[in-house]
PDB file of N, CA and C in Angstrom:
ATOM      1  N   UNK A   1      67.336  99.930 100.806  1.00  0.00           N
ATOM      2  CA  UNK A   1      67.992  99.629 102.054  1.00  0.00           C
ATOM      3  C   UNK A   1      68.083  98.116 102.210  1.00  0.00           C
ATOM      4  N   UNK A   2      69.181  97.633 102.658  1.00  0.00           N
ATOM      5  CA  UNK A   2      69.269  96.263 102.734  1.00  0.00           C
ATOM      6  C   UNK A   2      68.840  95.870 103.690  1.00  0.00           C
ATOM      7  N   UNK A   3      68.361  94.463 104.298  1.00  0.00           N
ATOM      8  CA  UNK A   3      67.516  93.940 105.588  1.00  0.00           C
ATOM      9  C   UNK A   3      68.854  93.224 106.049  1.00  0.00           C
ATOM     10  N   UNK A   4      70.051  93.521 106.174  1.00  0.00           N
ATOM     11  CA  UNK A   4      71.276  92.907 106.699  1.00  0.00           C
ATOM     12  C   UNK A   4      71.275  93.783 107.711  1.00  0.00           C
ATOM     13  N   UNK A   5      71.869  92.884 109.011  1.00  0.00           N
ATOM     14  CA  UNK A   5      72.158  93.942 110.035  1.00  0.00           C
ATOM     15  C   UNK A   5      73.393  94.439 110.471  1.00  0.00           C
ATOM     16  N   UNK A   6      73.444  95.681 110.570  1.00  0.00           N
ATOM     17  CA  UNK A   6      74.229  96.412 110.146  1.00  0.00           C
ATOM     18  C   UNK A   6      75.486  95.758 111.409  1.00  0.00           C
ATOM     19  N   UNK A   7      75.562  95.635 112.515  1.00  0.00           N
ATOM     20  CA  UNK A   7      76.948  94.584 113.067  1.00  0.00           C
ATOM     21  C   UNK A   7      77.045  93.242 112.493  1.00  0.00           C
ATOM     22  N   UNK A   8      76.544  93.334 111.530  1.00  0.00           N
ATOM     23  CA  UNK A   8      77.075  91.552 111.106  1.00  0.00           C
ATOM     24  C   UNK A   8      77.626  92.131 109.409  1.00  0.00           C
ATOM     25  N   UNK A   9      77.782  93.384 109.294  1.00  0.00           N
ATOM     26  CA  UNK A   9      78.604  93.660 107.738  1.00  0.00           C
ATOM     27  C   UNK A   9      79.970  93.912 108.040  1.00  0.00           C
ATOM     28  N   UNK A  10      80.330  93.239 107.147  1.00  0.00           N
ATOM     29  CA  UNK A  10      81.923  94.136 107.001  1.00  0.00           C
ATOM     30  C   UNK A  10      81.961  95.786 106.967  1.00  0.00           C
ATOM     31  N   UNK A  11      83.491  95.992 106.407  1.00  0.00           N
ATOM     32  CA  UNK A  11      83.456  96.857 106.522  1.00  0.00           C
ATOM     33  C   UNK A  11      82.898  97.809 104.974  1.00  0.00           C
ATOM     34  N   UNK A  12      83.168  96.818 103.990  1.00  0.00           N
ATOM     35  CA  UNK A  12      83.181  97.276 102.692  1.00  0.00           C
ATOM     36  C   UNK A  12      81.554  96.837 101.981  1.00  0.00           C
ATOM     37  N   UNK A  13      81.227  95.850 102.591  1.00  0.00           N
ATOM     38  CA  UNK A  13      79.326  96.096 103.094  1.00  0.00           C
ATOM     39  C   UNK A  13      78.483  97.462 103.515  1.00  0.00           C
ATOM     40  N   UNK A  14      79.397  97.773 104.462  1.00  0.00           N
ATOM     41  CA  UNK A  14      78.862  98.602 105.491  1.00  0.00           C
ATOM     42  C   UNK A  14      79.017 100.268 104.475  1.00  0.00           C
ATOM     43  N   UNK A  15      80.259 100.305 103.983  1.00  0.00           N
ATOM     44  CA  UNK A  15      80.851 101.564 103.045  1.00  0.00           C
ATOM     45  C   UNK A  15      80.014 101.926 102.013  1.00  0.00           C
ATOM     46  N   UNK A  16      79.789 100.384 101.327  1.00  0.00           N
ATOM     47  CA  UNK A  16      78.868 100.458  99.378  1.00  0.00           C
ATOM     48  C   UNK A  16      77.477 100.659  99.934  1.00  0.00           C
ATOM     49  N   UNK A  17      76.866 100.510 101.130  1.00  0.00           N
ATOM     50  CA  UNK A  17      75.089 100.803 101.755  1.00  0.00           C
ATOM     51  C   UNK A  17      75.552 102.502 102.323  1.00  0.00           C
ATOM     52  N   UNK A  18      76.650 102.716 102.556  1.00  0.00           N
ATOM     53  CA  UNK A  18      76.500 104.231 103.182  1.00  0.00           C
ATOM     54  C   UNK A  18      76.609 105.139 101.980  1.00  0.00           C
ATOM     55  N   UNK A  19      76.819 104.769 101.053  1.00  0.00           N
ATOM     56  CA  UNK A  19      77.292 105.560 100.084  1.00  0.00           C
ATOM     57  C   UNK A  19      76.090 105.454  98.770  1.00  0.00           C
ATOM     58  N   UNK A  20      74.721 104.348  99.221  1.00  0.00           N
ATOM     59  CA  UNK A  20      73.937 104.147  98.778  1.00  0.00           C
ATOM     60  C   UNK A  20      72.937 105.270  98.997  1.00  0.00           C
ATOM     61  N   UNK A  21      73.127 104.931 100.715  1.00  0.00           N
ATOM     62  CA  UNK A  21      71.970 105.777 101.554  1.00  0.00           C
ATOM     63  C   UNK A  21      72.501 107.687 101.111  1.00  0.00           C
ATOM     64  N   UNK A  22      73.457 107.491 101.334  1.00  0.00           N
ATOM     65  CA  UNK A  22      73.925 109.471 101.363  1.00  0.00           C
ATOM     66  C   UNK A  22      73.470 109.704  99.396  1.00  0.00           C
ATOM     67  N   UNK A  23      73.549 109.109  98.721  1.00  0.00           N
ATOM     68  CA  UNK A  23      73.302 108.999  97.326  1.00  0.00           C
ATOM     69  C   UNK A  23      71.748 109.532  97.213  1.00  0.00           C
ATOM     70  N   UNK A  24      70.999 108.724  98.078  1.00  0.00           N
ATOM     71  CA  UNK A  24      69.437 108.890  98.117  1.00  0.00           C
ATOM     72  C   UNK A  24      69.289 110.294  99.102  1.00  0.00           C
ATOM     73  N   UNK A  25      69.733 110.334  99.970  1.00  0.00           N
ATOM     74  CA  UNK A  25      69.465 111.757 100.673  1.00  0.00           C
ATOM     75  C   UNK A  25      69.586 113.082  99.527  1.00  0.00           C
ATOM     76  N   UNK A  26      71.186 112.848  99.229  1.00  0.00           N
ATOM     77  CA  UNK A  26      71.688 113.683  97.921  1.00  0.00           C
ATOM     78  C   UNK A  26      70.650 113.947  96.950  1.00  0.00           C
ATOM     79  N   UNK A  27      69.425 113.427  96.795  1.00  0.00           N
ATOM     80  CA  UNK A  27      69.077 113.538  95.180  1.00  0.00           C
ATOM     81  C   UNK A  27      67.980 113.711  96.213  1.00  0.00           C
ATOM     82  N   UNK A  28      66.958 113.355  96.897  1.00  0.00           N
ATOM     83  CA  UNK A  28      66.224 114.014  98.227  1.00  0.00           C
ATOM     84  C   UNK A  28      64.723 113.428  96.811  1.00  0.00           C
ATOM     85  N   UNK A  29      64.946 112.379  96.614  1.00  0.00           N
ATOM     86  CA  UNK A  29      63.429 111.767  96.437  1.00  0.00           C
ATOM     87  C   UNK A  29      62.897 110.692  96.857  1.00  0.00           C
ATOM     88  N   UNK A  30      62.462 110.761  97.863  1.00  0.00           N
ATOM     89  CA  UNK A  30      62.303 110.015  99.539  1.00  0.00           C
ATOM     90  C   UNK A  30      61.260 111.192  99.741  1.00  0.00           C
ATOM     91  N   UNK A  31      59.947 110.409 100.010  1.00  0.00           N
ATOM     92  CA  UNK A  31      59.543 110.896 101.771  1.00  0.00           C
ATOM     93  C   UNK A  31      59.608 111.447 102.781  1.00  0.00           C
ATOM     94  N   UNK A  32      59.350 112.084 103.418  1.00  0.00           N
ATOM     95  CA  UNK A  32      59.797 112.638 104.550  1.00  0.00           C
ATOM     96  C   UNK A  32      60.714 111.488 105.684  1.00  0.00           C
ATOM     97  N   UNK A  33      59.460 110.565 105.733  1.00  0.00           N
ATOM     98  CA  UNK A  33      59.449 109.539 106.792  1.00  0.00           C
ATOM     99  C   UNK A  33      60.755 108.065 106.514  1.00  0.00           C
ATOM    100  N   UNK A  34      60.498 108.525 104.812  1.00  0.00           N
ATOM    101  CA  UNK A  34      61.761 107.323 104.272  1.00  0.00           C
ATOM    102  C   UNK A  34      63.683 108.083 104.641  1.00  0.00           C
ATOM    103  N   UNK A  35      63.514 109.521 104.404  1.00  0.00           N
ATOM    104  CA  UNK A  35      64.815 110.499 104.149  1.00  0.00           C
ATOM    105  C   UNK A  35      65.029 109.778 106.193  1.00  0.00           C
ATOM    106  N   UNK A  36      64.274 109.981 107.210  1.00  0.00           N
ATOM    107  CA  UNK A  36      64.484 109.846 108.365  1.00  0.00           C
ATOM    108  C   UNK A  36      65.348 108.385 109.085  1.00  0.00           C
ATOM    109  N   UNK A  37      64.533 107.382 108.455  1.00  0.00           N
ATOM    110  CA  UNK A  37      64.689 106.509 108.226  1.00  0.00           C
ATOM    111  C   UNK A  37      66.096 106.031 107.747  1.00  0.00           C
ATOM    112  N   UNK A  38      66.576 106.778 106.336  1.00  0.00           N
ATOM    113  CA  UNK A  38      67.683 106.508 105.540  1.00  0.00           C
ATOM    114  C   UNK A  38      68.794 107.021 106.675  1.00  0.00           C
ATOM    115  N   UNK A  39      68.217 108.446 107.262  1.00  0.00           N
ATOM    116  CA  UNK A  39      69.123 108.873 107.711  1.00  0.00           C
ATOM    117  C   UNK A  39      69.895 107.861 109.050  1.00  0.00           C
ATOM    118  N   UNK A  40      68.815 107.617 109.724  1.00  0.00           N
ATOM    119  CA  UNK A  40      68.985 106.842 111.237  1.00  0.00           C
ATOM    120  C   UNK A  40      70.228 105.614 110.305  1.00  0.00           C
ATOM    121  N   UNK A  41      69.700 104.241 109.383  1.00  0.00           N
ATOM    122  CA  UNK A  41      70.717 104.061 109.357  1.00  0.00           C
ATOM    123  C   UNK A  41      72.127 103.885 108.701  1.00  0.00           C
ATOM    124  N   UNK A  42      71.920 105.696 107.908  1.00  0.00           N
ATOM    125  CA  UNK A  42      73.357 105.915 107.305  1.00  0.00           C
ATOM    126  C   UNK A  42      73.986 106.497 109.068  1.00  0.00           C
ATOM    127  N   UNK A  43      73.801 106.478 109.786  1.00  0.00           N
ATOM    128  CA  UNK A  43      74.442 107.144 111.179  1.00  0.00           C
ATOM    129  C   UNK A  43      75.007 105.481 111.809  1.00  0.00           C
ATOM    130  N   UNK A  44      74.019 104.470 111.596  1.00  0.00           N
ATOM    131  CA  UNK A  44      74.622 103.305 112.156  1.00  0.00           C
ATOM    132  C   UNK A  44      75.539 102.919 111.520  1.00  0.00           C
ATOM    133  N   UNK A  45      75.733 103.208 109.956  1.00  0.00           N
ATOM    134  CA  UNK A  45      75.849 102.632 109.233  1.00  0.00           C
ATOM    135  C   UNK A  45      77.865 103.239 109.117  1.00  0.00           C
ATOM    136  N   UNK A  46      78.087 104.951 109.365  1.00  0.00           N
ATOM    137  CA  UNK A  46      79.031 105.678 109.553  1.00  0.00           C
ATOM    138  C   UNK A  46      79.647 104.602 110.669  1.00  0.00           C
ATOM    139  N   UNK A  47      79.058 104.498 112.326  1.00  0.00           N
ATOM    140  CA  UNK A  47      79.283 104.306 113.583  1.00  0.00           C
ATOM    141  C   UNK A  47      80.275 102.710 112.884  1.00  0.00           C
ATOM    142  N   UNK A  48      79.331 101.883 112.340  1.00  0.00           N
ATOM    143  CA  UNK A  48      79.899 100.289 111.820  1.00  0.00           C
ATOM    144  C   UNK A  48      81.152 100.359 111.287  1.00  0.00           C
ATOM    145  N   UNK A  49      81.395 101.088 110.190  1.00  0.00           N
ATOM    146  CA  UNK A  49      83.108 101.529 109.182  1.00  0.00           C
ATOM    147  C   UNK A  49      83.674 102.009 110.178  1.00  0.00           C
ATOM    148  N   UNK A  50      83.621 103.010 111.334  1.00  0.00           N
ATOM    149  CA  UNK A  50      84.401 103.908 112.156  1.00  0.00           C
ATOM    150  C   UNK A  50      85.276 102.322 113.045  1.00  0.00           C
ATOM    151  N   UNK A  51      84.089 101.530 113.540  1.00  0.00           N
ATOM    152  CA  UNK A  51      84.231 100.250 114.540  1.00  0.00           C
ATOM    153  C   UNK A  51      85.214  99.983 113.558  1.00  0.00           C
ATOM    154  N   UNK A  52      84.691  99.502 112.374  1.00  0.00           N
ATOM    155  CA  UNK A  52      85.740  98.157 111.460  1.00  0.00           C
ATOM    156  C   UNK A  52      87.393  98.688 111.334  1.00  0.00           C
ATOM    157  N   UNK A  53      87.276 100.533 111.328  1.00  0.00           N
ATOM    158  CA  UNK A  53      88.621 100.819 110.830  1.00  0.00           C
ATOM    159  C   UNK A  53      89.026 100.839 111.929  1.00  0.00           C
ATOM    160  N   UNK A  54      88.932 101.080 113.366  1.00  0.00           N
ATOM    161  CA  UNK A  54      89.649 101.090 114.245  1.00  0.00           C
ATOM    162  C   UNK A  54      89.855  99.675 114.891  1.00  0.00           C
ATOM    163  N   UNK A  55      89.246  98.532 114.208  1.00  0.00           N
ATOM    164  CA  UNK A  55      90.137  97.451 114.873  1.00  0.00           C
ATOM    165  C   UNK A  55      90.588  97.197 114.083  1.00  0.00           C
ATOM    166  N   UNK A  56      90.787  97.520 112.597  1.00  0.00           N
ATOM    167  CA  UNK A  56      92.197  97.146 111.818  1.00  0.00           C
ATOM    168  C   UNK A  56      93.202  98.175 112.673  1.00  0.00           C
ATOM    169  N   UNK A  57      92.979  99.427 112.693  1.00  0.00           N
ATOM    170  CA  UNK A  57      94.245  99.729 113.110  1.00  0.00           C
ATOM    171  C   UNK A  57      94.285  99.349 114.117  1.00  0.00           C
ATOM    172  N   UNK A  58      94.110  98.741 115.249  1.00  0.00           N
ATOM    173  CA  UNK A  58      94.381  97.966 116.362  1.00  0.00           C
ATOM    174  C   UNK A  58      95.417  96.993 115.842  1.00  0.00           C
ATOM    175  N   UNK A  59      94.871  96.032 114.952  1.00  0.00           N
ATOM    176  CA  UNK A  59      95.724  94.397 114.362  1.00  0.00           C
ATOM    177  C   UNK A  59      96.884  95.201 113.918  1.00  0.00           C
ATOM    178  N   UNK A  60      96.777  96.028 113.363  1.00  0.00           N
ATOM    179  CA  UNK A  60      98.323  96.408 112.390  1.00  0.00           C
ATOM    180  C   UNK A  60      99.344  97.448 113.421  1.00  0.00           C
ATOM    181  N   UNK A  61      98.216  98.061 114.557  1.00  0.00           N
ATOM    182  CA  UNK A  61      99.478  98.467 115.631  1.00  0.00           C
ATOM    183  C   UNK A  61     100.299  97.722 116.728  1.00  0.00           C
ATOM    184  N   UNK A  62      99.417  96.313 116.595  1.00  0.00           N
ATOM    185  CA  UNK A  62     100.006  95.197 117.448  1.00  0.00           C
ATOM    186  C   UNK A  62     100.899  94.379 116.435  1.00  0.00           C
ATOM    187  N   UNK A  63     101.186  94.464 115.532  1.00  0.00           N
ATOM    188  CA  UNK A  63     102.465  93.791 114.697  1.00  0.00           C
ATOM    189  C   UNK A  63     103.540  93.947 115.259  1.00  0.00           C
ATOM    190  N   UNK A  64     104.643  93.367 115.881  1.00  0.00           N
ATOM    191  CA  UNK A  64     106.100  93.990 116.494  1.00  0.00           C
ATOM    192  C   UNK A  64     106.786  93.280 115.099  1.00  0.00           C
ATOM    193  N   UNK A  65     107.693  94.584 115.475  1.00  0.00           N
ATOM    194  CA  UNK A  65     108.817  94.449 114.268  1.00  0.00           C
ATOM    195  C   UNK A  65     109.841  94.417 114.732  1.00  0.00           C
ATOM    196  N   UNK A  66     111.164  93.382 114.106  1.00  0.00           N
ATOM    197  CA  UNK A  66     112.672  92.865 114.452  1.00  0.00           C
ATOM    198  C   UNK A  66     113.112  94.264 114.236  1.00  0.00           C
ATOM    199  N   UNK A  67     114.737  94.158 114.760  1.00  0.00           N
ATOM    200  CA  UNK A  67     115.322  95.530 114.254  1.00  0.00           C
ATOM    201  C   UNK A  67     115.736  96.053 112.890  1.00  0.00           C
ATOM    202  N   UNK A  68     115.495  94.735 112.163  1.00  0.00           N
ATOM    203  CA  UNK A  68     115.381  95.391 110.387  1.00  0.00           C
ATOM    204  C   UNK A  68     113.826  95.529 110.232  1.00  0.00           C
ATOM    205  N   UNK A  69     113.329  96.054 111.141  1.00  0.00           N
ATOM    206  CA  UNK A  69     111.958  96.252 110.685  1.00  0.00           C
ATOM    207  C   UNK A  69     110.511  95.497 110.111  1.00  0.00           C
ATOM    208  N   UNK A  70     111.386  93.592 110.169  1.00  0.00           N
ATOM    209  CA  UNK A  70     110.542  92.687 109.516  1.00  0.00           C
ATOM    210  C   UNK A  70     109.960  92.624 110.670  1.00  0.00           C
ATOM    211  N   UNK A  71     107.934  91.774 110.422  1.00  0.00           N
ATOM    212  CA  UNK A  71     107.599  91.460 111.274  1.00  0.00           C
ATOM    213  C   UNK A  71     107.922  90.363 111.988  1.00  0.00           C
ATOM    214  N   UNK A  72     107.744  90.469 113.045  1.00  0.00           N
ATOM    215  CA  UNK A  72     107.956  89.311 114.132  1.00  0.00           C
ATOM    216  C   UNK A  72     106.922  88.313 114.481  1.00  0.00           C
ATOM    217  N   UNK A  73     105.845  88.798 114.626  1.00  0.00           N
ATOM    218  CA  UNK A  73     105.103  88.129 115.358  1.00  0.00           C
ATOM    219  C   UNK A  73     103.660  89.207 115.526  1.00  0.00           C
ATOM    220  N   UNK A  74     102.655  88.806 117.145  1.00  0.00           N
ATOM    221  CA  UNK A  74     101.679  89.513 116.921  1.00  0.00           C
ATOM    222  C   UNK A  74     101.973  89.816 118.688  1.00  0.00           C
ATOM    223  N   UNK A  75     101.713  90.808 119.065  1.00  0.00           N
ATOM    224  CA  UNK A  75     101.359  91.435 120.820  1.00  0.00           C
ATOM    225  C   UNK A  75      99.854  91.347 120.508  1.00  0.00           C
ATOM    226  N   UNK A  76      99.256  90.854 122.185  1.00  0.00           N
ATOM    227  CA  UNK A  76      98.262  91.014 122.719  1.00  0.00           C
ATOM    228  C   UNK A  76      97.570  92.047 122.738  1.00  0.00           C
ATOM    229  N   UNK A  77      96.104  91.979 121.938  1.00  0.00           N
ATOM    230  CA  UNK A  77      95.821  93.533 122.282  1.00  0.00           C
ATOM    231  C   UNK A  77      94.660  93.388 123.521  1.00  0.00           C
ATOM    232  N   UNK A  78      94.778  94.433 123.845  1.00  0.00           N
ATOM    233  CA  UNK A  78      93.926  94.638 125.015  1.00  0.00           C
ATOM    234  C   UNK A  78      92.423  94.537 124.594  1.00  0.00           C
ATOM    235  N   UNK A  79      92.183  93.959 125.009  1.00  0.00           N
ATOM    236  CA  UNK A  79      90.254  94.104 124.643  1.00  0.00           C
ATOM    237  C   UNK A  79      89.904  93.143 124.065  1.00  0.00           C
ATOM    238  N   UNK A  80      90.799  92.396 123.322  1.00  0.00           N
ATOM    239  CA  UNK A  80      90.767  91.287 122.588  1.00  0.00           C
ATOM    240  C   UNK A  80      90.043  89.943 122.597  1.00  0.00           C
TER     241      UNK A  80
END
């Protein structure tokens, strides 16, 4: 498990440690107390990628496009 905290990873940080942690559950040679552990933060760890992909799709649904479809520019997103 890495000692990085888990809101300060990207998203592709956050993906290669979840796919670490579900790897170690998968093969279930852990501890009781370590499998609990892994689990708590492959759940933060899901919650972090879910955050990262939904504010890309935020940036890429605020792109406006001309009427040939090129981009224009960027709209305000709310929350921002």
């Amino acid at each position: 498990m890495s000692d990085t905290k888990i809101e300060e990873m990207s998203f592709e940080a956050a993906m290669a440690e979840l796919e670490k942690v579900l790897g170690q559950l998968e093969r279930g040679d852990v501890a009781l107390d370590e499998s609990i552990a892994l689990y708590e933060r492959g759940a933060a760890l899901k919650v972090r990628c879910e955050t990262k992909l939904k504010e890309a799709e935020e940036k890429v649904a605020a792109i406006t496009l001309d009427g040939d479809g090129n981009p224009t520019g960027l709209k305000p997103v709310e929350g921002l």
